[in-house]
C-alpha atoms as a PDB file:
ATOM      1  CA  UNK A   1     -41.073 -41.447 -69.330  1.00  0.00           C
ATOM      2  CA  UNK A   2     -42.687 -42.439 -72.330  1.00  0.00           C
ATOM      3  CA  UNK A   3     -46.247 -41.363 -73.958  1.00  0.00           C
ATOM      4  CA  UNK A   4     -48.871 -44.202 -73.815  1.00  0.00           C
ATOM      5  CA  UNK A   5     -52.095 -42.779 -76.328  1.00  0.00           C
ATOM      6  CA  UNK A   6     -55.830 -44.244 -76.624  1.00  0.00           C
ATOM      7  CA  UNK A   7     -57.982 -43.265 -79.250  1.00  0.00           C
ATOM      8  CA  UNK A   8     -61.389 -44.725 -78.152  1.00  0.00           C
ATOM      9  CA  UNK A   9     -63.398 -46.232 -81.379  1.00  0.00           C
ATOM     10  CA  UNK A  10     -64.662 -43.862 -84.204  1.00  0.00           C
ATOM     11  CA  UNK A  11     -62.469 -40.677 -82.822  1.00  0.00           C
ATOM     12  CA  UNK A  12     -59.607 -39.489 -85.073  1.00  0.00           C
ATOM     13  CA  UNK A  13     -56.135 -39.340 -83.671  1.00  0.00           C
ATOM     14  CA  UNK A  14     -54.419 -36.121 -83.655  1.00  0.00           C
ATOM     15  CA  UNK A  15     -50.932 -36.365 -85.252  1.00  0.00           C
ATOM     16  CA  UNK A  16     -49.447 -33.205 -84.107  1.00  0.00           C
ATOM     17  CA  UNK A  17     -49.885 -34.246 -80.598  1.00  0.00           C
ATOM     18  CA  UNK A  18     -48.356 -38.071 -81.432  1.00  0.00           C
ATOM     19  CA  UNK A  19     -45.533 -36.131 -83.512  1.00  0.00           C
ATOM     20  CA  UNK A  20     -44.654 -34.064 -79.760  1.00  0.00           C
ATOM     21  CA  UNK A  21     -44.876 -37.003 -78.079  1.00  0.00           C
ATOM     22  CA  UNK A  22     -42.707 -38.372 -79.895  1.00  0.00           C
ATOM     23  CA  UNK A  23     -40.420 -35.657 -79.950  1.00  0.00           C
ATOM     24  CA  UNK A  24     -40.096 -36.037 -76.086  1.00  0.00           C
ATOM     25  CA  UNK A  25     -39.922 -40.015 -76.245  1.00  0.00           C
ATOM     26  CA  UNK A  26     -37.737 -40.730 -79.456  1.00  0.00           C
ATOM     27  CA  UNK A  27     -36.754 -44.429 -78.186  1.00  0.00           C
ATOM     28  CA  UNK A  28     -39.240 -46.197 -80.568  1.00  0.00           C
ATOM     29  CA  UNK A  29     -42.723 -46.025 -81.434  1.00  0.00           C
ATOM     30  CA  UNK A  30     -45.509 -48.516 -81.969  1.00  0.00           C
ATOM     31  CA  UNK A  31     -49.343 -48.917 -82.671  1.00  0.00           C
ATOM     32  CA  UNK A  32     -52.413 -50.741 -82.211  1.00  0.00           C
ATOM     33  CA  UNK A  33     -55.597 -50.968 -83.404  1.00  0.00           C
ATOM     34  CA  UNK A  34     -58.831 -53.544 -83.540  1.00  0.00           C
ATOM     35  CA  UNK A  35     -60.043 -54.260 -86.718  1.00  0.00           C
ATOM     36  CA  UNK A  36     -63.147 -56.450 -86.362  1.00  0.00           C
ATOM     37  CA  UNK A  37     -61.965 -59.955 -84.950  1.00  0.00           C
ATOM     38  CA  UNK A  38     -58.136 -58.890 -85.222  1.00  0.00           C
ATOM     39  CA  UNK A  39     -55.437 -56.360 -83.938  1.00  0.00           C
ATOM     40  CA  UNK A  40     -52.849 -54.817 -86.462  1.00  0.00           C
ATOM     41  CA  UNK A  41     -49.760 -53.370 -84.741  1.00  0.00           C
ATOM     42  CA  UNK A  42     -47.163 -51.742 -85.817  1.00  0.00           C
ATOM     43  CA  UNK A  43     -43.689 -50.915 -84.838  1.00  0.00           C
ATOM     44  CA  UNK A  44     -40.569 -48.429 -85.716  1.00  0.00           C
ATOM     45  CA  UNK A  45     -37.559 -46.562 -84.694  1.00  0.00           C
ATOM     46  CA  UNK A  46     -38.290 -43.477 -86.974  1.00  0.00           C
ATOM     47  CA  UNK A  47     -41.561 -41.620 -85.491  1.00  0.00           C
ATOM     48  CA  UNK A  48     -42.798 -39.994 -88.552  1.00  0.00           C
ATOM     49  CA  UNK A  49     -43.073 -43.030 -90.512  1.00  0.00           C
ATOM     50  CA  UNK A  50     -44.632 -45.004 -87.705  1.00  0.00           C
ATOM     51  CA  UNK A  51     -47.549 -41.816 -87.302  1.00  0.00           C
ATOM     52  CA  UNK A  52     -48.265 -41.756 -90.880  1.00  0.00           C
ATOM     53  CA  UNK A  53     -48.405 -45.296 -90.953  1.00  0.00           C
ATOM     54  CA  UNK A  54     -51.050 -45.386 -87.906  1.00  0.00           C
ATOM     55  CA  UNK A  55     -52.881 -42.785 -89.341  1.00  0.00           C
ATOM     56  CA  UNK A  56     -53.637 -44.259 -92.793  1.00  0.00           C
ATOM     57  CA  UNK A  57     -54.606 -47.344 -91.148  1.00  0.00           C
ATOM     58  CA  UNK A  58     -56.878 -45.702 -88.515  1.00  0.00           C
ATOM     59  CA  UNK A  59     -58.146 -43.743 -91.580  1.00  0.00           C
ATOM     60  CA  UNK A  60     -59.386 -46.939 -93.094  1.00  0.00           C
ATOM     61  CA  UNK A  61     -60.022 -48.864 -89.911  1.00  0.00           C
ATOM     62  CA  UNK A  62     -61.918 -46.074 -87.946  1.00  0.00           C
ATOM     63  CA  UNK A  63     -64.254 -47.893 -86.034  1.00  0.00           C
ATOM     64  CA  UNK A  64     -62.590 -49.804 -83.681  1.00  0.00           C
ATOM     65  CA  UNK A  65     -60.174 -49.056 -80.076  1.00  0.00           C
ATOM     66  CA  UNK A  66     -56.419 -47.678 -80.532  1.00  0.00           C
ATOM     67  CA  UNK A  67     -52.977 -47.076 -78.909  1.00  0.00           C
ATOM     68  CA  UNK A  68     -49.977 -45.449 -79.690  1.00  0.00           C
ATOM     69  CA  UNK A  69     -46.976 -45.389 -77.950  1.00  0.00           C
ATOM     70  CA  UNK A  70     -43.583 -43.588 -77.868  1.00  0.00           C
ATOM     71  CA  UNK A  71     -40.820 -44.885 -75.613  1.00  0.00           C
ATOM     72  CA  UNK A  72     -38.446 -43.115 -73.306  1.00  0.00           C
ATOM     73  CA  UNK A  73     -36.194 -46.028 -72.556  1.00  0.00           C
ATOM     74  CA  UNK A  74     -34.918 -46.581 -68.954  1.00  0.00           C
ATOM     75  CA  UNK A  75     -34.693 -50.654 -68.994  1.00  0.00           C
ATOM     76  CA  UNK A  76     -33.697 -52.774 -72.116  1.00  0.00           C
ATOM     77  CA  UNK A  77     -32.192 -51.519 -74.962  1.00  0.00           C
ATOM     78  CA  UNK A  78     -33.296 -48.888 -77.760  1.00  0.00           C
ATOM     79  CA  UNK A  79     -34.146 -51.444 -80.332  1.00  0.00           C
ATOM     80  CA  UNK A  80     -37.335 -52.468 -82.516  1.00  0.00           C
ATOM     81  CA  UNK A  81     -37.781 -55.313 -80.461  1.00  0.00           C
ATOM     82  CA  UNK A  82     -38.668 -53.412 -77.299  1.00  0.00           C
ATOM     83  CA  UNK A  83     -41.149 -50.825 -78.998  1.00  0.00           C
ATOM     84  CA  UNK A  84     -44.590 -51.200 -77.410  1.00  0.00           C
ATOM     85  CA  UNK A  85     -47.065 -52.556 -77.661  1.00  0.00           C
ATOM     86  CA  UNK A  86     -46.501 -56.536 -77.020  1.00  0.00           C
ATOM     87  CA  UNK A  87     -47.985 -59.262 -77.086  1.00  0.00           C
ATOM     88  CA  UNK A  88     -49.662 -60.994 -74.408  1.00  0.00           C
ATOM     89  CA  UNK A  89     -48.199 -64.328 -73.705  1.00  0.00           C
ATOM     90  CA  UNK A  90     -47.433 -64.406 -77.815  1.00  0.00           C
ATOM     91  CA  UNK A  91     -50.399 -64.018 -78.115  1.00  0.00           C
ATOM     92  CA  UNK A  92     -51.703 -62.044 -81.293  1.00  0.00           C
ATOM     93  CA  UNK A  93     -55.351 -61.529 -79.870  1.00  0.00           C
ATOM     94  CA  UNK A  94     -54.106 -59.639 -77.017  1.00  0.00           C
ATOM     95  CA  UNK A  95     -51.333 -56.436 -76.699  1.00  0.00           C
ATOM     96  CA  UNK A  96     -50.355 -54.218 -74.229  1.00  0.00           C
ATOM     97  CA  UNK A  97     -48.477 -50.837 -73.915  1.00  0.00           C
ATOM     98  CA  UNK A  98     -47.722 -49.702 -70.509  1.00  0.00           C
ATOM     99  CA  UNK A  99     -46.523 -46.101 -69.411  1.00  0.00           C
ATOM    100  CA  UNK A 100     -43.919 -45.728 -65.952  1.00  0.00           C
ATOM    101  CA  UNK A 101     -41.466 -48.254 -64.535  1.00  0.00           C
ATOM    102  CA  UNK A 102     -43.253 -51.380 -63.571  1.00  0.00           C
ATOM    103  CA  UNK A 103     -41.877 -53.050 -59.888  1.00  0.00           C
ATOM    104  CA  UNK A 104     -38.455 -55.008 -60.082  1.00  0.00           C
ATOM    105  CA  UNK A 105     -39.803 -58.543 -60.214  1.00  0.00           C
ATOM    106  CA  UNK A 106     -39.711 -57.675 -63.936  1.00  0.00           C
ATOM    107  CA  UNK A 107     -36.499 -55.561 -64.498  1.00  0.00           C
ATOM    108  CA  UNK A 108     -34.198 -57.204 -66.878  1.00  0.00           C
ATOM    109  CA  UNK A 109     -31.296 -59.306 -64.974  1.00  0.00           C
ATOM    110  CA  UNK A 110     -27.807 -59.037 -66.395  1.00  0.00           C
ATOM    111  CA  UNK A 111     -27.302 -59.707 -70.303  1.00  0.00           C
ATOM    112  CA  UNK A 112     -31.240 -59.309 -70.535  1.00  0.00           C
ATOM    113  CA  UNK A 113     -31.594 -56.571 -73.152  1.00  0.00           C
ATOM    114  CA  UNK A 114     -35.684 -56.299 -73.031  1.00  0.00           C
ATOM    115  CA  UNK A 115     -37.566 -53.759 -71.342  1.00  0.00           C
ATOM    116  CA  UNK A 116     -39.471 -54.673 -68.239  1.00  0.00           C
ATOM    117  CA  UNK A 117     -42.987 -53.987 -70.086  1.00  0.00           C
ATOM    118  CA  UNK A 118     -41.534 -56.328 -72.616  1.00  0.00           C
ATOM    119  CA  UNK A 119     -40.625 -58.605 -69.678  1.00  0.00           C
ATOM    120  CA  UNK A 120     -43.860 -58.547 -68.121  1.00  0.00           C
ATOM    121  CA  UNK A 121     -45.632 -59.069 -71.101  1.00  0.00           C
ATOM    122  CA  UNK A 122     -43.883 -62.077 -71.955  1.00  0.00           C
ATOM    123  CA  UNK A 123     -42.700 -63.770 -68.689  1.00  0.00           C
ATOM    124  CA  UNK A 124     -45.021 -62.060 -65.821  1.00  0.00           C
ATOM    125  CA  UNK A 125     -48.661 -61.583 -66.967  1.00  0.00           C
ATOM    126  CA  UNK A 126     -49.658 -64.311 -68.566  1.00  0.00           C
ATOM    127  CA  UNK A 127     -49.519 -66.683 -65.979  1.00  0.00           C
ATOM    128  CA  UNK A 128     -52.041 -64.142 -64.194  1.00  0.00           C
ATOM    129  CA  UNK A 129     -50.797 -63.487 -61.258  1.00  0.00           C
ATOM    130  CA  UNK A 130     -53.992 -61.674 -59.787  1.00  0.00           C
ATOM    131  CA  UNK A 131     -56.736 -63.168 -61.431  1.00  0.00           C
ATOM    132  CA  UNK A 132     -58.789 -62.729 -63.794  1.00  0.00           C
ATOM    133  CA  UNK A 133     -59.232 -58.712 -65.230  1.00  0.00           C
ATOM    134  CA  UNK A 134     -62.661 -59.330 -65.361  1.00  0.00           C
ATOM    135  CA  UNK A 135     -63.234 -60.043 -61.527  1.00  0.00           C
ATOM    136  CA  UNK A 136     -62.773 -56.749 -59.477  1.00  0.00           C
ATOM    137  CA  UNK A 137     -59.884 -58.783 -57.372  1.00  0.00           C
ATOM    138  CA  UNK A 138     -57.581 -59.241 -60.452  1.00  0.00           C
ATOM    139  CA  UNK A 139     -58.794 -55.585 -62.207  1.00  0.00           C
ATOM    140  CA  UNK A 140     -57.468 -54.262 -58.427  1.00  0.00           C
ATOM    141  CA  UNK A 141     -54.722 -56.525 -57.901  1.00  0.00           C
ATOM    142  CA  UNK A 142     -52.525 -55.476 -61.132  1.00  0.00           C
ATOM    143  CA  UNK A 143     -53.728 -51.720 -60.598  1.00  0.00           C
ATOM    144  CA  UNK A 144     -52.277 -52.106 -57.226  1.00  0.00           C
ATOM    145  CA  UNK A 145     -48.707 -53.365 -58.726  1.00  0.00           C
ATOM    146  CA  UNK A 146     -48.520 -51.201 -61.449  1.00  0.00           C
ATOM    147  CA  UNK A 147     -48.311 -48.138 -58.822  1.00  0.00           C
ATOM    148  CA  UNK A 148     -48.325 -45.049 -60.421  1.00  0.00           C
ATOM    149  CA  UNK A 149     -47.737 -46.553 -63.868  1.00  0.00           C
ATOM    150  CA  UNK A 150     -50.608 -46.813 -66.390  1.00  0.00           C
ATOM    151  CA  UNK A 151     -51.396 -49.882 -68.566  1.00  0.00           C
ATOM    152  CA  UNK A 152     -53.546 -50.450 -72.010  1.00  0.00           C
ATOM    153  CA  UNK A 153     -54.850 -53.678 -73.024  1.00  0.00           C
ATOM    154  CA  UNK A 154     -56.710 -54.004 -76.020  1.00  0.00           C
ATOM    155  CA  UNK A 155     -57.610 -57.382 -76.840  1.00  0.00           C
ATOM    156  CA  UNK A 156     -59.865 -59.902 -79.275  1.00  0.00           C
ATOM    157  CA  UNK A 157     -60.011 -62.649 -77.970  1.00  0.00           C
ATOM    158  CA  UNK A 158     -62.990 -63.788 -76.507  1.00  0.00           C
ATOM    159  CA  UNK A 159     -62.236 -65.701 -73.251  1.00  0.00           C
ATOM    160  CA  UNK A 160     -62.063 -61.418 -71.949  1.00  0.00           C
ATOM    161  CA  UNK A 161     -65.612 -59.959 -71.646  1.00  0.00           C
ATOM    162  CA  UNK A 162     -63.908 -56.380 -73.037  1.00  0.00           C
ATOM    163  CA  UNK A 163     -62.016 -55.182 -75.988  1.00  0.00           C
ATOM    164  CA  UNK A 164     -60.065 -52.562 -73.947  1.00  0.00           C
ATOM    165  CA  UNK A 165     -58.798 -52.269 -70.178  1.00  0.00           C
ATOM    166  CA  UNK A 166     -57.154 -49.041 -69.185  1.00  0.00           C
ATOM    167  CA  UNK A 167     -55.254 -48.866 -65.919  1.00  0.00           C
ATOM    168  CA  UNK A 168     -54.228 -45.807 -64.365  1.00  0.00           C
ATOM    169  CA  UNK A 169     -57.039 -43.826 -65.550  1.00  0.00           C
ATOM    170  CA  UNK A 170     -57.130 -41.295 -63.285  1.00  0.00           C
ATOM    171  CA  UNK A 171     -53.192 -40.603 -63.454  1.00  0.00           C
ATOM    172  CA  UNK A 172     -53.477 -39.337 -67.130  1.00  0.00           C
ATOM    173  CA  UNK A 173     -56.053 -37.019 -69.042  1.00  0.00           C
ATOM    174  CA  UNK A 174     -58.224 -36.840 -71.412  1.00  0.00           C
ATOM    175  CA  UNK A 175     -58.185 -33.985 -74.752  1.00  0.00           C
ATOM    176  CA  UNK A 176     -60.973 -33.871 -77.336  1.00  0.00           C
ATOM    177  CA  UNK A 177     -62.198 -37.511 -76.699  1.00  0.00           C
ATOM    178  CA  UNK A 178     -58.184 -38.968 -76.568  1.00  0.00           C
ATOM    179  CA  UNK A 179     -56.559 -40.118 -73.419  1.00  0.00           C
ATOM    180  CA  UNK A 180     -53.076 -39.646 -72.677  1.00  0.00           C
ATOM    181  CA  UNK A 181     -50.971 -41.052 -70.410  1.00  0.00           C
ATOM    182  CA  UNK A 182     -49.300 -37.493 -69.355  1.00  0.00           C
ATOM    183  CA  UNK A 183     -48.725 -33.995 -70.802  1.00  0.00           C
ATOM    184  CA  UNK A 184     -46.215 -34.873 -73.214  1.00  0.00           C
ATOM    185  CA  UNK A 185     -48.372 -34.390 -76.273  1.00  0.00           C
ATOM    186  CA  UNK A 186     -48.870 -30.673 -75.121  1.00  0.00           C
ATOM    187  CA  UNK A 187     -46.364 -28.085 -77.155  1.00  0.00           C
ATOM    188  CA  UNK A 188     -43.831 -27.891 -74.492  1.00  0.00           C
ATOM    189  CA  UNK A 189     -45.119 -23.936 -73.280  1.00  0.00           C
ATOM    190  CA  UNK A 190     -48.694 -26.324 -71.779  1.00  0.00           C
ATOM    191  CA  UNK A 191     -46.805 -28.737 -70.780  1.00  0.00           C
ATOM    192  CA  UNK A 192     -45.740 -28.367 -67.361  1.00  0.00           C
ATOM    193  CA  UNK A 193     -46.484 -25.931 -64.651  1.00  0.00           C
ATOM    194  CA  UNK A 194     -44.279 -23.314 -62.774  1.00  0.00           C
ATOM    195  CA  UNK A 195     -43.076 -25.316 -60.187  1.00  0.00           C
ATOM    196  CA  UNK A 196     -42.834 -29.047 -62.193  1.00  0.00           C
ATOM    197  CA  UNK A 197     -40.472 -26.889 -64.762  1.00  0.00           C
ATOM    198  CA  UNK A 198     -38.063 -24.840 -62.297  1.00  0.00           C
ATOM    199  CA  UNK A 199     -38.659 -26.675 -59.038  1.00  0.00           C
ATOM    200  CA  UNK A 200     -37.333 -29.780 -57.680  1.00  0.00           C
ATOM    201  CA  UNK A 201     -39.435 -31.727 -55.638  1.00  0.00           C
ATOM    202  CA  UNK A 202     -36.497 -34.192 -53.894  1.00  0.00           C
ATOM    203  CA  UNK A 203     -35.222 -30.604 -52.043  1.00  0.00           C
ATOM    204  CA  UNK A 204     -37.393 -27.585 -53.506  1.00  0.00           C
ATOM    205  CA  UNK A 205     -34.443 -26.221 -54.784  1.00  0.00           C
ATOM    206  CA  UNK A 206     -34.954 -23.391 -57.785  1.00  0.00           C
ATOM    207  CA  UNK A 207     -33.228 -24.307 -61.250  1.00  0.00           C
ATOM    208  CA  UNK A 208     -34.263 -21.719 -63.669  1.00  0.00           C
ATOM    209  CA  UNK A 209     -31.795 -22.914 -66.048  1.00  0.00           C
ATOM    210  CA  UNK A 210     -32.474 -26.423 -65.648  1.00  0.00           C
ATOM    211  CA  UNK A 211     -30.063 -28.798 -68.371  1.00  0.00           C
ATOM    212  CA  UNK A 212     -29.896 -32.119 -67.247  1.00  0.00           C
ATOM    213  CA  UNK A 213     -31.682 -35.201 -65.780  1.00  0.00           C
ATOM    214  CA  UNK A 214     -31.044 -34.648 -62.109  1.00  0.00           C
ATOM    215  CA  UNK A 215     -31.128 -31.872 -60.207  1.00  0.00           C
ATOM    216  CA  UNK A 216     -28.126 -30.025 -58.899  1.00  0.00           C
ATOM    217  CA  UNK A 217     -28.130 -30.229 -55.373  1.00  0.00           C
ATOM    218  CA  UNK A 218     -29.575 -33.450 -54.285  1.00  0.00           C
ATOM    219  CA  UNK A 219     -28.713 -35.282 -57.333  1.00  0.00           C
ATOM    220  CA  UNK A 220     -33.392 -35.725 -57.625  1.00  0.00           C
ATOM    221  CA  UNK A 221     -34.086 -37.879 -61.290  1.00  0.00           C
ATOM    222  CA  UNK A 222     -36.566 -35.940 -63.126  1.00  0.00           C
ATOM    223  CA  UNK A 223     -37.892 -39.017 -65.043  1.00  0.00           C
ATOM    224  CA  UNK A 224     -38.201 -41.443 -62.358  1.00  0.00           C
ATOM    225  CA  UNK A 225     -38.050 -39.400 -59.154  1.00  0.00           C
ATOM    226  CA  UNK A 226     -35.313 -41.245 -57.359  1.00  0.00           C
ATOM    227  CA  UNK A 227     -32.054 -39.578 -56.646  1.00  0.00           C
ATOM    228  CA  UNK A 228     -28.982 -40.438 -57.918  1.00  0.00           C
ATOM    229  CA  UNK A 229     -27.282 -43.278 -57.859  1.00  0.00           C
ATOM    230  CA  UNK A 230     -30.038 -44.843 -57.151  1.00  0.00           C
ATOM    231  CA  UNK A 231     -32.031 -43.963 -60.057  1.00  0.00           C
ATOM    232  CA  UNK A 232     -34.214 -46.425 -61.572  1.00  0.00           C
ATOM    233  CA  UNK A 233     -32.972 -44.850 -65.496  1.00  0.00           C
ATOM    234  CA  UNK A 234     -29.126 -45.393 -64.874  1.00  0.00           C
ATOM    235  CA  UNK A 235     -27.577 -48.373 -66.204  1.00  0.00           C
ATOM    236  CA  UNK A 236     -26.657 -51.260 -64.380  1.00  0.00           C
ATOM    237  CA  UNK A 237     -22.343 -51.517 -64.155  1.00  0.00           C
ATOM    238  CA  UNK A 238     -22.139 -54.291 -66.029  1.00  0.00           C
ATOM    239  CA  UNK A 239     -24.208 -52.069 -69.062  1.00  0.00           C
ATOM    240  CA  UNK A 240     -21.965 -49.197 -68.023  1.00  0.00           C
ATOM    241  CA  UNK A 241     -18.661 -51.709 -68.592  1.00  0.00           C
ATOM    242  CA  UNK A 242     -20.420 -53.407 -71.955  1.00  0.00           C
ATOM    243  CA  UNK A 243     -20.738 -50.155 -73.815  1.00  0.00           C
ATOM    244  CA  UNK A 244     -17.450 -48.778 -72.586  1.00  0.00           C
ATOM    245  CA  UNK A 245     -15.389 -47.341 -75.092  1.00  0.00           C
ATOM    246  CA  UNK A 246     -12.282 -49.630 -76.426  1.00  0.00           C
ATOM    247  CA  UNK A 247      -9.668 -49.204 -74.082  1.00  0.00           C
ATOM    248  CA  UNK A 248     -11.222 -47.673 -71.341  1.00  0.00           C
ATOM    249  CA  UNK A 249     -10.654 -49.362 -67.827  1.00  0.00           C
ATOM    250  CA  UNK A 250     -12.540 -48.394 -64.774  1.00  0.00           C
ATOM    251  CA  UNK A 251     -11.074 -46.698 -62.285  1.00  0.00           C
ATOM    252  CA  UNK A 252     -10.469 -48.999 -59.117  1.00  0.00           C
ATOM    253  CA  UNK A 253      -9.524 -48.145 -55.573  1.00  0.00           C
ATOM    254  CA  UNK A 254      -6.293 -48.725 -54.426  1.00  0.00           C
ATOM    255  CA  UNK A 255      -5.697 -51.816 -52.598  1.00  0.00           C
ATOM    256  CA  UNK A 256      -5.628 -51.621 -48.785  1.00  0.00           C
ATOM    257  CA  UNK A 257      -2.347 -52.273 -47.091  1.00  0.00           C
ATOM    258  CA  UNK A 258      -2.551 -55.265 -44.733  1.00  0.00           C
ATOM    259  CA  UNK A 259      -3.611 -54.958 -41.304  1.00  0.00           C
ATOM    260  CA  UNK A 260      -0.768 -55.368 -38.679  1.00  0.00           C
END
């Protein structure tokens, strides 16, 4: 479910903990960082080249905010265009990475290949639907529709009284001065406890040999934690039908006979 990364000014990044994260997200990877009255970003498929890219910039740029980000995809397509971070609006001066599924007012509608933080960067959030971020409603009301998701804005321009505004705070952690937005830049043995690794939380059942996505007996999505088929990571039909193999027809019901 992706890996959103902050690297607060003048602390290093630690590359073996982007390189995991990456390892666990491998749908696309992007950075940004503030260098004096600007933001340099930068965005790629492959995740080594996009780390050691970040970290010879941060190496000469080391004394301003970061993010990095690696995407799991569940909306939009795995393409350059829908690595994080975005821009605000178009904006240059402002970008945002986001970590989670964001509500469905921004999930893409049919033939829309972005992602929904794309979406919501582009569409939803700069008309400012809750305010202001700098007045305690609008800080409140987009922490109250982002749910359980987290969000990172960092941001130059100077109608915002801050450079950086992290939501979700609380729902990731911090590790030598670096916040992440979950455990997946642990090595996989730290990264989840007993029960998150064999238990299922839809039905407690016990899967010690856990394979796939959802679990066994109540069909419980891992990523998203919605069962099956209603699972906010499966493709739409239409997606299904798009990317169908040549040839391939979908199976469809036989017709009812008519009623007498």
């Amino acid at each position: 479910m992706c890996l959103l990364t902050f690297i607060p000014a003048s602390v290093a990044p630690d590359p073996q903990a982007l390189s995991r994260g990456a390892e666990a997200n491998p749908h696309g990877h992007g950075f940004a960082l503030i260098t004096g009255d600007r933001i340099v970003t930068g965005h790629g498929m492959n995740a080594e080249k996009v780390i050691d890219t970040f970290a010879r910039v941060r190496a000469a740029n080391p004394g301003g905010p970061a993010l990095f980000h690696s995407r799991y995809a569940t909306h939009g397509i795995r393409t350059l265009d829908n690595c994080h971070p975005f821009r605000l609006g178009g904006d240059a001066r402002t970008v945002l990475a986001h970590n989670g599924i964001l509500p469905k007012r921004v999930h893409p509608g049919a033939y829309d290949w972005r992602s929904d933080t794309r979406i919501a960067a582009e569409d939803y959030l700069p008309n400012m639907p809750f305010g202001s971020l700098d007045t305690f409603r609008g800080s409140r009301g987009l922490e109250a529709w982002l749910g359980s998701s987290k969000l990172l804005i960092l941001t130059v321009d100077p109608a915002y009284d801050q450079q950086v505004y992290l939501f979700g705070e609380s729902k990731g952690q911090w590790d030598n001065g670096i916040w992440y937005s979950n455990s997946g830049f642990l090595p996989v043995s730290h990264r989840y406890s007993m029960r998150e690794r064999y238990v299922c939380d839809g039905c407690d059942d016990i899967d010690l040999y856990r394979v796939g996505r959802y679990c066994r007996q109540c069909g419980w999505c891992f990523a998203c934690e919605i069962r099956f088929p209603h699972c906010e990571c499966r493709p739409s039909r239409a997606r299904n039908t798009r990317h169908r193999a040549p040839g391939r027809q979908l199976a469809l019901p036989a017709p009812r006979p008519p009623s007498t």
